[in-house]
PDB file of N, CA and C in Angstrom:
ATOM      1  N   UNK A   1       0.849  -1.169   0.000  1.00  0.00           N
ATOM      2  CA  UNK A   1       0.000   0.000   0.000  1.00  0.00           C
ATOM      3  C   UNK A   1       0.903   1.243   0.000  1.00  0.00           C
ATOM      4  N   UNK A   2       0.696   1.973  -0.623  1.00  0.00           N
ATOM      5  CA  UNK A   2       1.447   3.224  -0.891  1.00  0.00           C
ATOM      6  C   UNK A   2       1.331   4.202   0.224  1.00  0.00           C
ATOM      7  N   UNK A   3       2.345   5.061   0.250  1.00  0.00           N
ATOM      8  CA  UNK A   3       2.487   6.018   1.731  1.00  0.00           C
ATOM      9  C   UNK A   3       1.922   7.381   0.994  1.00  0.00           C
ATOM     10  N   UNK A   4       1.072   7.767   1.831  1.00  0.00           N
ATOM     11  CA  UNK A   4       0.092   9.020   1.312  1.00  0.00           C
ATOM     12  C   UNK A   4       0.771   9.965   1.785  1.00  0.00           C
ATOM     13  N   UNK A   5       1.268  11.552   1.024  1.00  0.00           N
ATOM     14  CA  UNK A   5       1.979  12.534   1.662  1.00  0.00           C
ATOM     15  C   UNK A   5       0.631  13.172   2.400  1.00  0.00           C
ATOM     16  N   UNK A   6       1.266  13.062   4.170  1.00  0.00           N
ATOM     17  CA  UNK A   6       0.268  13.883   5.008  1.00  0.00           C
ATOM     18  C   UNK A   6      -0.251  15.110   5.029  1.00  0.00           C
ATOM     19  N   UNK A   7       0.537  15.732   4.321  1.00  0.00           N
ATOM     20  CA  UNK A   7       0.650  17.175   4.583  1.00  0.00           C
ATOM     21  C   UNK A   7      -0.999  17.621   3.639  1.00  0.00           C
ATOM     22  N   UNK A   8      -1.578  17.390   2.398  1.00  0.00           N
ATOM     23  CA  UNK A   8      -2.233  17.626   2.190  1.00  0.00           C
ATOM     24  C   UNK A   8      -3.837  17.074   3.223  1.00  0.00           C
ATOM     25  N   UNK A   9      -4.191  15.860   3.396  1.00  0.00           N
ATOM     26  CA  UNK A   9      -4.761  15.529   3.811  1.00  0.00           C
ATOM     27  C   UNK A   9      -5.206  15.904   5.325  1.00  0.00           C
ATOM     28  N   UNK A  10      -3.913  16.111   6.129  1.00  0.00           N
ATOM     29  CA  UNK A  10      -4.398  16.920   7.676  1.00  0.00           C
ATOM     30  C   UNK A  10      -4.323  18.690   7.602  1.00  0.00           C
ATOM     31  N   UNK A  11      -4.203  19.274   6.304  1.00  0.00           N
ATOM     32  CA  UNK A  11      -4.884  20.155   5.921  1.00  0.00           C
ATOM     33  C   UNK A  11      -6.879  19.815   6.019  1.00  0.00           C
ATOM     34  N   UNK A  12      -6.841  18.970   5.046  1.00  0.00           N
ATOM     35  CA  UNK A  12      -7.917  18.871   4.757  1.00  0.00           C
ATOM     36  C   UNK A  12      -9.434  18.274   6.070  1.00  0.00           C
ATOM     37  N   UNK A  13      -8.258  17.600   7.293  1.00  0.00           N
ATOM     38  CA  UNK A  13      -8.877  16.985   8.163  1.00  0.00           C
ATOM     39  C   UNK A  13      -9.256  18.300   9.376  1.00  0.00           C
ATOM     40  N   UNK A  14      -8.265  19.102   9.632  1.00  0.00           N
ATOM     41  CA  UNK A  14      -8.355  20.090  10.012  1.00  0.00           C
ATOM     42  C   UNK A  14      -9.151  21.077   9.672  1.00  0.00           C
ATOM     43  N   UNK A  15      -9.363  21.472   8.560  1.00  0.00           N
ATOM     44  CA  UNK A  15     -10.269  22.469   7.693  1.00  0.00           C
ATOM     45  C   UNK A  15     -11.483  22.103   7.854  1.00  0.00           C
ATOM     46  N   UNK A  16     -11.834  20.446   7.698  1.00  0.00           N
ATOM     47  CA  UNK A  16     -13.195  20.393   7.398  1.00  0.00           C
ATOM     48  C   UNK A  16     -13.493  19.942   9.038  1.00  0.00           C
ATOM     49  N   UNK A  17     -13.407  19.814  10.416  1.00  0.00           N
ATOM     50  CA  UNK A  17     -13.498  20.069  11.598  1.00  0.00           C
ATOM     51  C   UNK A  17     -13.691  21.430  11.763  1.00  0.00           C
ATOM     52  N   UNK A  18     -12.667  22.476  11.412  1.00  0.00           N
ATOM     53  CA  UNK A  18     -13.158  23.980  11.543  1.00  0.00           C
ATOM     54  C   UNK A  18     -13.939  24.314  11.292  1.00  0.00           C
ATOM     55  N   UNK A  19     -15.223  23.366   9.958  1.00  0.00           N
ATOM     56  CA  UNK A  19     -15.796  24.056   9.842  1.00  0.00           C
ATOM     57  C   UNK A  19     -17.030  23.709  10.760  1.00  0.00           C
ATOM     58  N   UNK A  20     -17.410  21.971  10.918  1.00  0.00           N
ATOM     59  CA  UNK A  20     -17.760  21.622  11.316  1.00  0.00           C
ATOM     60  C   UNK A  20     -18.207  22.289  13.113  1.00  0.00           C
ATOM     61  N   UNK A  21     -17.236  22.737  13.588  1.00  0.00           N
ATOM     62  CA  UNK A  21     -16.871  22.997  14.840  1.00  0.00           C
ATOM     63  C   UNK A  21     -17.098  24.674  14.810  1.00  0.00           C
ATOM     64  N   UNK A  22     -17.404  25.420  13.889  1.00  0.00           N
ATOM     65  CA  UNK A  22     -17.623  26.879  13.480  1.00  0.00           C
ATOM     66  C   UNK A  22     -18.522  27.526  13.493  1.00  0.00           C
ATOM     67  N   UNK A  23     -19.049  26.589  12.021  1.00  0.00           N
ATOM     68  CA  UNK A  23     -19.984  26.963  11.268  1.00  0.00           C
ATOM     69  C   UNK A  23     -21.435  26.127  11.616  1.00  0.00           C
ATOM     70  N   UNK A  24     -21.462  24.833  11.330  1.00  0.00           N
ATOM     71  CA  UNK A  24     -22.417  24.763  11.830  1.00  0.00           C
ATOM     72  C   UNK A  24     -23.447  24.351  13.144  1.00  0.00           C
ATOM     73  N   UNK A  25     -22.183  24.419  14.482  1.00  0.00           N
ATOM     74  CA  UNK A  25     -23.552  24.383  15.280  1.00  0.00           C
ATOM     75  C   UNK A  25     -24.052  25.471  15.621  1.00  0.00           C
ATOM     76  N   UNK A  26     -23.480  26.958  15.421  1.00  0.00           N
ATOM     77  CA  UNK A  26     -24.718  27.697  15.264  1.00  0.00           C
ATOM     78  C   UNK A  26     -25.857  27.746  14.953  1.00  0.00           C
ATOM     79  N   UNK A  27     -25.905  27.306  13.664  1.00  0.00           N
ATOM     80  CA  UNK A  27     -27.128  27.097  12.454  1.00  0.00           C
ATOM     81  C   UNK A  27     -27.768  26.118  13.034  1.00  0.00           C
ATOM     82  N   UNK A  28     -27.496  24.911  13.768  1.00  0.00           N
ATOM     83  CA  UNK A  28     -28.252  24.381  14.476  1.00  0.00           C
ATOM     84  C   UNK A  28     -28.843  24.409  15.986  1.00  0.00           C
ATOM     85  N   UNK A  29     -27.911  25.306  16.177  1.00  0.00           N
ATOM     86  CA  UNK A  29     -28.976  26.317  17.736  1.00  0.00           C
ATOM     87  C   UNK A  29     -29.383  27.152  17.634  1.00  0.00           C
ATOM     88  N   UNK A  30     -29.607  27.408  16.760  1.00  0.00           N
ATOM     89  CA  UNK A  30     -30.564  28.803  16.344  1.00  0.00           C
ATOM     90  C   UNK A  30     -31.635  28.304  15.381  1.00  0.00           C
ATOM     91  N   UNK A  31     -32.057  27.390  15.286  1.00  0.00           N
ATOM     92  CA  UNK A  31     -33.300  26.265  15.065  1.00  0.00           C
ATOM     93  C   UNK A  31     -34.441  26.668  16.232  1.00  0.00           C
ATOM     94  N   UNK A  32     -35.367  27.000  15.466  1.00  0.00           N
ATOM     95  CA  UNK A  32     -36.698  26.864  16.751  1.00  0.00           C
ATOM     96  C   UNK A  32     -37.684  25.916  15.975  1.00  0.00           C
ATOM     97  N   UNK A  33     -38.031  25.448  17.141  1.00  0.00           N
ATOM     98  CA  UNK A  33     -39.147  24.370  16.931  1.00  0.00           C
ATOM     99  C   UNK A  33     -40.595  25.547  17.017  1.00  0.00           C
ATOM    100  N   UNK A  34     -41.364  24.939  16.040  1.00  0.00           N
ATOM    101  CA  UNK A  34     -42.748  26.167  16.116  1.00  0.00           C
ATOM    102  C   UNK A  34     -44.159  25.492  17.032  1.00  0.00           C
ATOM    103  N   UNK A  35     -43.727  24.077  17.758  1.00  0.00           N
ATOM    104  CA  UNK A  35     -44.734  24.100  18.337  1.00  0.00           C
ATOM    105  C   UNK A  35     -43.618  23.939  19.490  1.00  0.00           C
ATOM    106  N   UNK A  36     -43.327  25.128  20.813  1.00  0.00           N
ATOM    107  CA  UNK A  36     -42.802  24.597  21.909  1.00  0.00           C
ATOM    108  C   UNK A  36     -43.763  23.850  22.864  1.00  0.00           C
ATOM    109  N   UNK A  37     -43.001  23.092  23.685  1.00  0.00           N
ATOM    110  CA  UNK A  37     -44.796  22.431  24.644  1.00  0.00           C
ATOM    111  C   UNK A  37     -44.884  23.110  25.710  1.00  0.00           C
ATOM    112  N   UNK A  38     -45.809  23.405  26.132  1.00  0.00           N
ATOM    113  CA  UNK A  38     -46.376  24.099  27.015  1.00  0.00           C
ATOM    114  C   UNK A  38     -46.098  22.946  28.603  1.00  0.00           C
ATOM    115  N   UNK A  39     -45.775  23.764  29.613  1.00  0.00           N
ATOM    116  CA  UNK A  39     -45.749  22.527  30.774  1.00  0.00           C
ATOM    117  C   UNK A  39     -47.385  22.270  31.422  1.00  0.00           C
ATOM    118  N   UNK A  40     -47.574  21.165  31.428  1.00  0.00           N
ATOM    119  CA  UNK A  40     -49.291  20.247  31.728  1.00  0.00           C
ATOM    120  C   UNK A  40     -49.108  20.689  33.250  1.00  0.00           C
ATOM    121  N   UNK A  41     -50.023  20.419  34.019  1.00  0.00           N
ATOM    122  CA  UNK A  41     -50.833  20.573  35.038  1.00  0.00           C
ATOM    123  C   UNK A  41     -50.044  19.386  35.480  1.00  0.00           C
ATOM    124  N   UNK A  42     -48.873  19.450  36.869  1.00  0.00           N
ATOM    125  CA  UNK A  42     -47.901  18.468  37.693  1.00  0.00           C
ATOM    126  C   UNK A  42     -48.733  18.070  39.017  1.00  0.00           C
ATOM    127  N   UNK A  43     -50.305  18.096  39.043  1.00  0.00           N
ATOM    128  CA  UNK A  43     -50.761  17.330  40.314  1.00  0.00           C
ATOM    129  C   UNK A  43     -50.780  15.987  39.870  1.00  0.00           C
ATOM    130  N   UNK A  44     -50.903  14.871  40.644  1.00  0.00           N
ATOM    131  CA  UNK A  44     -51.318  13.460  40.544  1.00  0.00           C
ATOM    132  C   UNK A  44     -52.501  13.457  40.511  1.00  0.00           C
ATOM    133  N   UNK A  45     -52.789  12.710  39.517  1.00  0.00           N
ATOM    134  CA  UNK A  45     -54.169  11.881  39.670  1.00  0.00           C
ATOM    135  C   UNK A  45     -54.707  11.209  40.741  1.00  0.00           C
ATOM    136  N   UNK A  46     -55.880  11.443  41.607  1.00  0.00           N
ATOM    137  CA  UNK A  46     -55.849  10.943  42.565  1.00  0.00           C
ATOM    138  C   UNK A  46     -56.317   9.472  42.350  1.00  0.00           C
ATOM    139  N   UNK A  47     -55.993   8.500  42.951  1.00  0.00           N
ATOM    140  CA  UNK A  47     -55.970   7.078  42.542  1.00  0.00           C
ATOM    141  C   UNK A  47     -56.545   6.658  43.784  1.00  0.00           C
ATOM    142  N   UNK A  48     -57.859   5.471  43.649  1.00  0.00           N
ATOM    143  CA  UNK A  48     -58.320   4.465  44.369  1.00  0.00           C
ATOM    144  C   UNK A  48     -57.891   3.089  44.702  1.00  0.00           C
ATOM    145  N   UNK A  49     -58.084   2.509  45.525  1.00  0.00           N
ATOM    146  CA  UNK A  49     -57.769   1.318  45.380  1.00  0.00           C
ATOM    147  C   UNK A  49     -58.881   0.543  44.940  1.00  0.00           C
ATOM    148  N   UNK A  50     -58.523  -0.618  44.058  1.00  0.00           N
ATOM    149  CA  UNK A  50     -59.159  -1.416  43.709  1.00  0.00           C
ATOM    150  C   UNK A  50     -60.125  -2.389  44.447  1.00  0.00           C
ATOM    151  N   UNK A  51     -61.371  -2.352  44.190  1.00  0.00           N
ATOM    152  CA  UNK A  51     -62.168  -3.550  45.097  1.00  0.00           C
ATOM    153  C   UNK A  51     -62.578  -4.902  44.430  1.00  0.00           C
ATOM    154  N   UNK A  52     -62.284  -5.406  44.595  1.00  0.00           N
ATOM    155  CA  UNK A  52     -62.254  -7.123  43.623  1.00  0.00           C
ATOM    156  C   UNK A  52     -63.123  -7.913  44.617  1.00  0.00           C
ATOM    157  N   UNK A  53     -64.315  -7.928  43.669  1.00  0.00           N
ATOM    158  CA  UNK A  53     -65.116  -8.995  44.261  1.00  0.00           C
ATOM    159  C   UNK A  53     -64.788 -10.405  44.424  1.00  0.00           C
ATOM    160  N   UNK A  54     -64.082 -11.221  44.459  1.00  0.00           N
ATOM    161  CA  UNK A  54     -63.868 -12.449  44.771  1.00  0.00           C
ATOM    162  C   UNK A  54     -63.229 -12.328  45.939  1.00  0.00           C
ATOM    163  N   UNK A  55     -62.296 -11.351  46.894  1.00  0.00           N
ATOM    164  CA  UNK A  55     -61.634 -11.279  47.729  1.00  0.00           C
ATOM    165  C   UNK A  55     -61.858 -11.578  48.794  1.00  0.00           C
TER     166      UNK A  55
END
């Protein structure tokens, strides 16, 4: 297998991380979702106990 000159390629590994690492997670935090959820009503349900007729 042939020896690849590095020098171009960790250009290229570097560059495309910069951009990665730059450019776009801005563009992806600055994303809004158009339905946000609203927070529900945090009481419990009030719960019975069960009566089982065979008991």
């Amino acid at each position: 297998m042939p020896q690849l000159n590095p020098a171009p390629w960790f250009f290229i590994l570097v560059f495309s991380w910069l951009v990665f690492l730059t450019i776009i997670p801005p563009k992806i935090l600055a994303h809004t979702f158009p339905n946000d959820p609203t927070p529900q009503n945090t009481e419990k349900p009030k719960t019975e106990n069960w009566i089982w007729p065979w008991h």
